[in-house]
N, C-alpha and C. Protein backbone atom coordinates (compact mmCIF):
# COMPACT_ATOMS: atom_id res chain seq x y z
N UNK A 1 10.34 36.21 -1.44
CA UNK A 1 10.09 34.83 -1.78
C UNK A 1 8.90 34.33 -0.98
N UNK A 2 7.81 33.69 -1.60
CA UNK A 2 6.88 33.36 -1.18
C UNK A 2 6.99 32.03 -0.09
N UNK A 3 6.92 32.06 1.45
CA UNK A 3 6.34 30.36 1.76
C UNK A 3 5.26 30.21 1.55
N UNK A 4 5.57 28.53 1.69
CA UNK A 4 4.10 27.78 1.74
C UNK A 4 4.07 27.10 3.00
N UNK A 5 2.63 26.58 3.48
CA UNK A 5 2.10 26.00 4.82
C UNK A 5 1.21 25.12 4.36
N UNK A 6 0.96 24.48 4.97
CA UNK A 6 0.18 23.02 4.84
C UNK A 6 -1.01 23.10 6.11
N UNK A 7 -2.41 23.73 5.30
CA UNK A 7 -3.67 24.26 6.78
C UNK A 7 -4.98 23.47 6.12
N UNK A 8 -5.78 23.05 7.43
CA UNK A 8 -6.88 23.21 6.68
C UNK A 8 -8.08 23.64 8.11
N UNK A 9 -9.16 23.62 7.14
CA UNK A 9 -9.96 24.80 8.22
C UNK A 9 -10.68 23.85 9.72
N UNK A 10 -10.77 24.60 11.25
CA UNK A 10 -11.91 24.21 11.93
C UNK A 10 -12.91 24.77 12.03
N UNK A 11 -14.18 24.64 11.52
CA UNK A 11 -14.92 25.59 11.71
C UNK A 11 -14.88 27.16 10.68
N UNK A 12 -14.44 28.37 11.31
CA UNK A 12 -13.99 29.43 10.54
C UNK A 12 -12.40 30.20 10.12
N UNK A 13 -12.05 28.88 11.11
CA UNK A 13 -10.44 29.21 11.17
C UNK A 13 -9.24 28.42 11.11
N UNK A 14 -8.59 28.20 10.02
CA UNK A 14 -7.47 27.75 9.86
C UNK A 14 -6.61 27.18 10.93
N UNK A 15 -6.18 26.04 10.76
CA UNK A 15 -5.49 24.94 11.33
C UNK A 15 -4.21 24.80 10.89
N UNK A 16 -3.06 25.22 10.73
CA UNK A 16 -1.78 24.94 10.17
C UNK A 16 -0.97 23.50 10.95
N UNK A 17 -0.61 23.08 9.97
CA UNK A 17 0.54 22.07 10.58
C UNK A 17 1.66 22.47 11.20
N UNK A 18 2.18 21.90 11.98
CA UNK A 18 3.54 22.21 12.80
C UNK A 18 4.35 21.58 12.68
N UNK A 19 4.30 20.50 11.87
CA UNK A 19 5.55 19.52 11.43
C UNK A 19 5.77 18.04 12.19
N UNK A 20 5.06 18.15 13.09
CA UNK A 20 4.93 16.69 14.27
C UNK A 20 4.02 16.27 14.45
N UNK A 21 4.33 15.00 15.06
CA UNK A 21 2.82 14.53 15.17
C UNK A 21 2.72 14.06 16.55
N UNK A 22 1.73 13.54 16.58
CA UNK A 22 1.16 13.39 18.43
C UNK A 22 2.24 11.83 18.29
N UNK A 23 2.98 11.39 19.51
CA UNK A 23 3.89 10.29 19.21
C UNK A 23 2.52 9.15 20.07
N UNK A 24 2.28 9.12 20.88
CA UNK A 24 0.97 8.63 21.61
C UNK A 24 0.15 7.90 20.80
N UNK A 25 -0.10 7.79 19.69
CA UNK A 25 -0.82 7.89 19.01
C UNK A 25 -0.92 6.29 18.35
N UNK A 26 -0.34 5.49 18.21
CA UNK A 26 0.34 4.36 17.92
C UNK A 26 -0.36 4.07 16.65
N UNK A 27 -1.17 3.68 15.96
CA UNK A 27 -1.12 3.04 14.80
C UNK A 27 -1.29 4.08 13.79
N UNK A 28 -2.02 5.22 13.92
CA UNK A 28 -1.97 6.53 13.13
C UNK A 28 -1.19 7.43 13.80
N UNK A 29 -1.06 8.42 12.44
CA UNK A 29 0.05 9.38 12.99
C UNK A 29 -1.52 10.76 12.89
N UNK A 30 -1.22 11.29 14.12
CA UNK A 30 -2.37 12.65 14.17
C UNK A 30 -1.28 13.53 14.03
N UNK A 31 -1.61 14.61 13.04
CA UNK A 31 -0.51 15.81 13.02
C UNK A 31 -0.89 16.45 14.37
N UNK A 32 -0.46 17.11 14.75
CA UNK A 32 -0.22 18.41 15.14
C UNK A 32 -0.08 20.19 14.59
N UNK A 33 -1.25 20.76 14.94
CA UNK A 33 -1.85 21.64 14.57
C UNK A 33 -1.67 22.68 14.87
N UNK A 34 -2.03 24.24 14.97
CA UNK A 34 -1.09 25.39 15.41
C UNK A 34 -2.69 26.21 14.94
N UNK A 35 -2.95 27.42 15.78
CA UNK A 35 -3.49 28.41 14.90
C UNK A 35 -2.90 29.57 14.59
N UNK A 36 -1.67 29.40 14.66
CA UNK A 36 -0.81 30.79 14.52
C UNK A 36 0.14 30.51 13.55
N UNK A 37 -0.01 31.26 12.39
CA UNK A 37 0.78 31.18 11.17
C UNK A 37 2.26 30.49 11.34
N UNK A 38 2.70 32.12 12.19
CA UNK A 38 4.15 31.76 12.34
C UNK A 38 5.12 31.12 13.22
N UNK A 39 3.73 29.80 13.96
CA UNK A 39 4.61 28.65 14.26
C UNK A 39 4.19 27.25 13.29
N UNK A 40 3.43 27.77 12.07
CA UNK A 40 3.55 26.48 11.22
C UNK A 40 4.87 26.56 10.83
N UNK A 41 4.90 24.67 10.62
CA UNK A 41 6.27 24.48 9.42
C UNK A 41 5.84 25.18 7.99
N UNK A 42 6.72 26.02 7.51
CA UNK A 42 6.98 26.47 6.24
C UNK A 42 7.85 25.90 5.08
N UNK A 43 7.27 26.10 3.77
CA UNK A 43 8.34 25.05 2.96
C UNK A 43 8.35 26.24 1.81
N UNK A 44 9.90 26.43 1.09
CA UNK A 44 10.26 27.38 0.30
C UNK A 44 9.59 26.84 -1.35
N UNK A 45 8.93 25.83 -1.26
CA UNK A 45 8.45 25.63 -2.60
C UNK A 45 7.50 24.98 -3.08
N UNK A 46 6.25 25.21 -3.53
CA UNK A 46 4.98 24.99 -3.42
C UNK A 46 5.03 23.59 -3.80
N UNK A 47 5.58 22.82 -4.63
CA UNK A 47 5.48 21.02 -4.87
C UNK A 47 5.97 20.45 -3.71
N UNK A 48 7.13 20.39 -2.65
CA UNK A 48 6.93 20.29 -1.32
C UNK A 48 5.96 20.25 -0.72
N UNK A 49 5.41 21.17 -0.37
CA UNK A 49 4.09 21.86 0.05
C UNK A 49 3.08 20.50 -0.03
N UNK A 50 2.49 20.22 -1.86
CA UNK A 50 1.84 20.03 -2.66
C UNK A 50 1.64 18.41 -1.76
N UNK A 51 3.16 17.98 -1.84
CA UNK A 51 3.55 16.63 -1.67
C UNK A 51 2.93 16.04 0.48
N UNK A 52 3.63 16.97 0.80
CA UNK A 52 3.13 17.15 2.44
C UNK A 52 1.73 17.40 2.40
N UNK A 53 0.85 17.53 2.33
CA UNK A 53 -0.84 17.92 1.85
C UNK A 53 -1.16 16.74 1.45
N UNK A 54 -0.43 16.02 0.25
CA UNK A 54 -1.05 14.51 -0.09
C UNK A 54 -0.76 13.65 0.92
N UNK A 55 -0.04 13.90 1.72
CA UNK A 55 -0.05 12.53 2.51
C UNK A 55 -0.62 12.83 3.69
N UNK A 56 -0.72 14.16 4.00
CA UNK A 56 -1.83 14.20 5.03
C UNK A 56 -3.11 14.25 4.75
N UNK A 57 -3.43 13.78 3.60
CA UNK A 57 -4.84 14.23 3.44
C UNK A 57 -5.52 12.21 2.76
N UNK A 58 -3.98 11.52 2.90
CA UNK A 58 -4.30 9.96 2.95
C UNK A 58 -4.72 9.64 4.32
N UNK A 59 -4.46 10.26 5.00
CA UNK A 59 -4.49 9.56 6.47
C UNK A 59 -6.12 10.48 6.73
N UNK A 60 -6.32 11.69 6.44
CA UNK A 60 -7.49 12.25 6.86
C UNK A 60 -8.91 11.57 6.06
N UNK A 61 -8.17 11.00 4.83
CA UNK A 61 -9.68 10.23 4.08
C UNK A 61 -9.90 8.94 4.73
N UNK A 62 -8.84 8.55 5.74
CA UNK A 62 -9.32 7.27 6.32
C UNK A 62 -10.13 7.51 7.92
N UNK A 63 -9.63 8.57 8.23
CA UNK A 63 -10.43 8.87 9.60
C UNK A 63 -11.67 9.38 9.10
N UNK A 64 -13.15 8.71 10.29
CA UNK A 64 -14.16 9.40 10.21
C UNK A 64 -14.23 10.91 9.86
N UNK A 65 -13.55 11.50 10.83
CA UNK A 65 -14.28 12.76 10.76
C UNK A 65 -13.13 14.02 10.28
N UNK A 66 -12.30 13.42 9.17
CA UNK A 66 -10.95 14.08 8.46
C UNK A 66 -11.31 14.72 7.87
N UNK A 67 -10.83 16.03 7.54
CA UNK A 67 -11.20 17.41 7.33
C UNK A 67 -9.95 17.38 6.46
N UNK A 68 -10.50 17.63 4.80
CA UNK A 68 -9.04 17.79 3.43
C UNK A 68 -8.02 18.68 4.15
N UNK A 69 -6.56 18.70 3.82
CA UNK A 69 -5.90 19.80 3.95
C UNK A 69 -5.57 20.63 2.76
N UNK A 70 -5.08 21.65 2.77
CA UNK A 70 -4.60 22.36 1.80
C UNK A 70 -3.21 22.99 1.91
N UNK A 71 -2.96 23.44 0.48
CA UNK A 71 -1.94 24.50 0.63
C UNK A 71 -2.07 26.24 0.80
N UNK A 72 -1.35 26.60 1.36
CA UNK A 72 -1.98 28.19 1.21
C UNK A 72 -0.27 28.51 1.29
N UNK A 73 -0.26 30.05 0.60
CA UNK A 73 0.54 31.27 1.09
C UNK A 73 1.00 31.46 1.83
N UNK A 74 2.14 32.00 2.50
CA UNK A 74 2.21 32.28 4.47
C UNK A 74 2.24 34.14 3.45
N UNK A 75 1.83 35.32 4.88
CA UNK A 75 2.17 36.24 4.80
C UNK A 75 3.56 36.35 3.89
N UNK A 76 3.54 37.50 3.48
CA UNK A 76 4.84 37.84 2.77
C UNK A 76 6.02 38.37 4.07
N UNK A 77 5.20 39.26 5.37
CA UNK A 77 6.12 39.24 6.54
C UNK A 77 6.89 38.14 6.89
N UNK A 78 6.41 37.06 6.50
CA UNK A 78 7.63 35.96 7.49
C UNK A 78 8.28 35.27 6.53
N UNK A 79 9.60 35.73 7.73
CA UNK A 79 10.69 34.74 7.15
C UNK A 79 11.36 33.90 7.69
């Protein structure tokens, strides 16, 4: 069964979400980021996925320097 992750790139290398966000942060929420696959949050079904991506990617069109997110694949190794 395929997961999905919610990444988008710095530079040449992928940024995955981790499911939290910086609490500090007070009027925006900054995710929290990972470069290692298999401590992103994973979701068993790509419209999940789809849905988590749109709302991080409302908050990234309002920051200057917000970088789209996407959906991707996780390895087929993790479960």
């Amino acid at each position: 069964m395929t997961k999905y992750a919610v990444a988008r790139m710095n530079g040449r290398q992928p940024r995955f979400f981790s499911g939290r966000y910086y609490a500090h942060q007070a009027p925006a929420l900054l995710p929290v980021t990972t470069g290692h696959p298999e401590k992103a949050r994973s979701y068993d079904e790509e419209p999940v996925a789809k849905l988590v991506c749109s709302f991080l990617n409302l908050f990234a069109g309002a920051s200057t320097h917000g970088k789209p997110w996407a959906v991707m694949p996780l390895p087929e190794a993790r479960k």
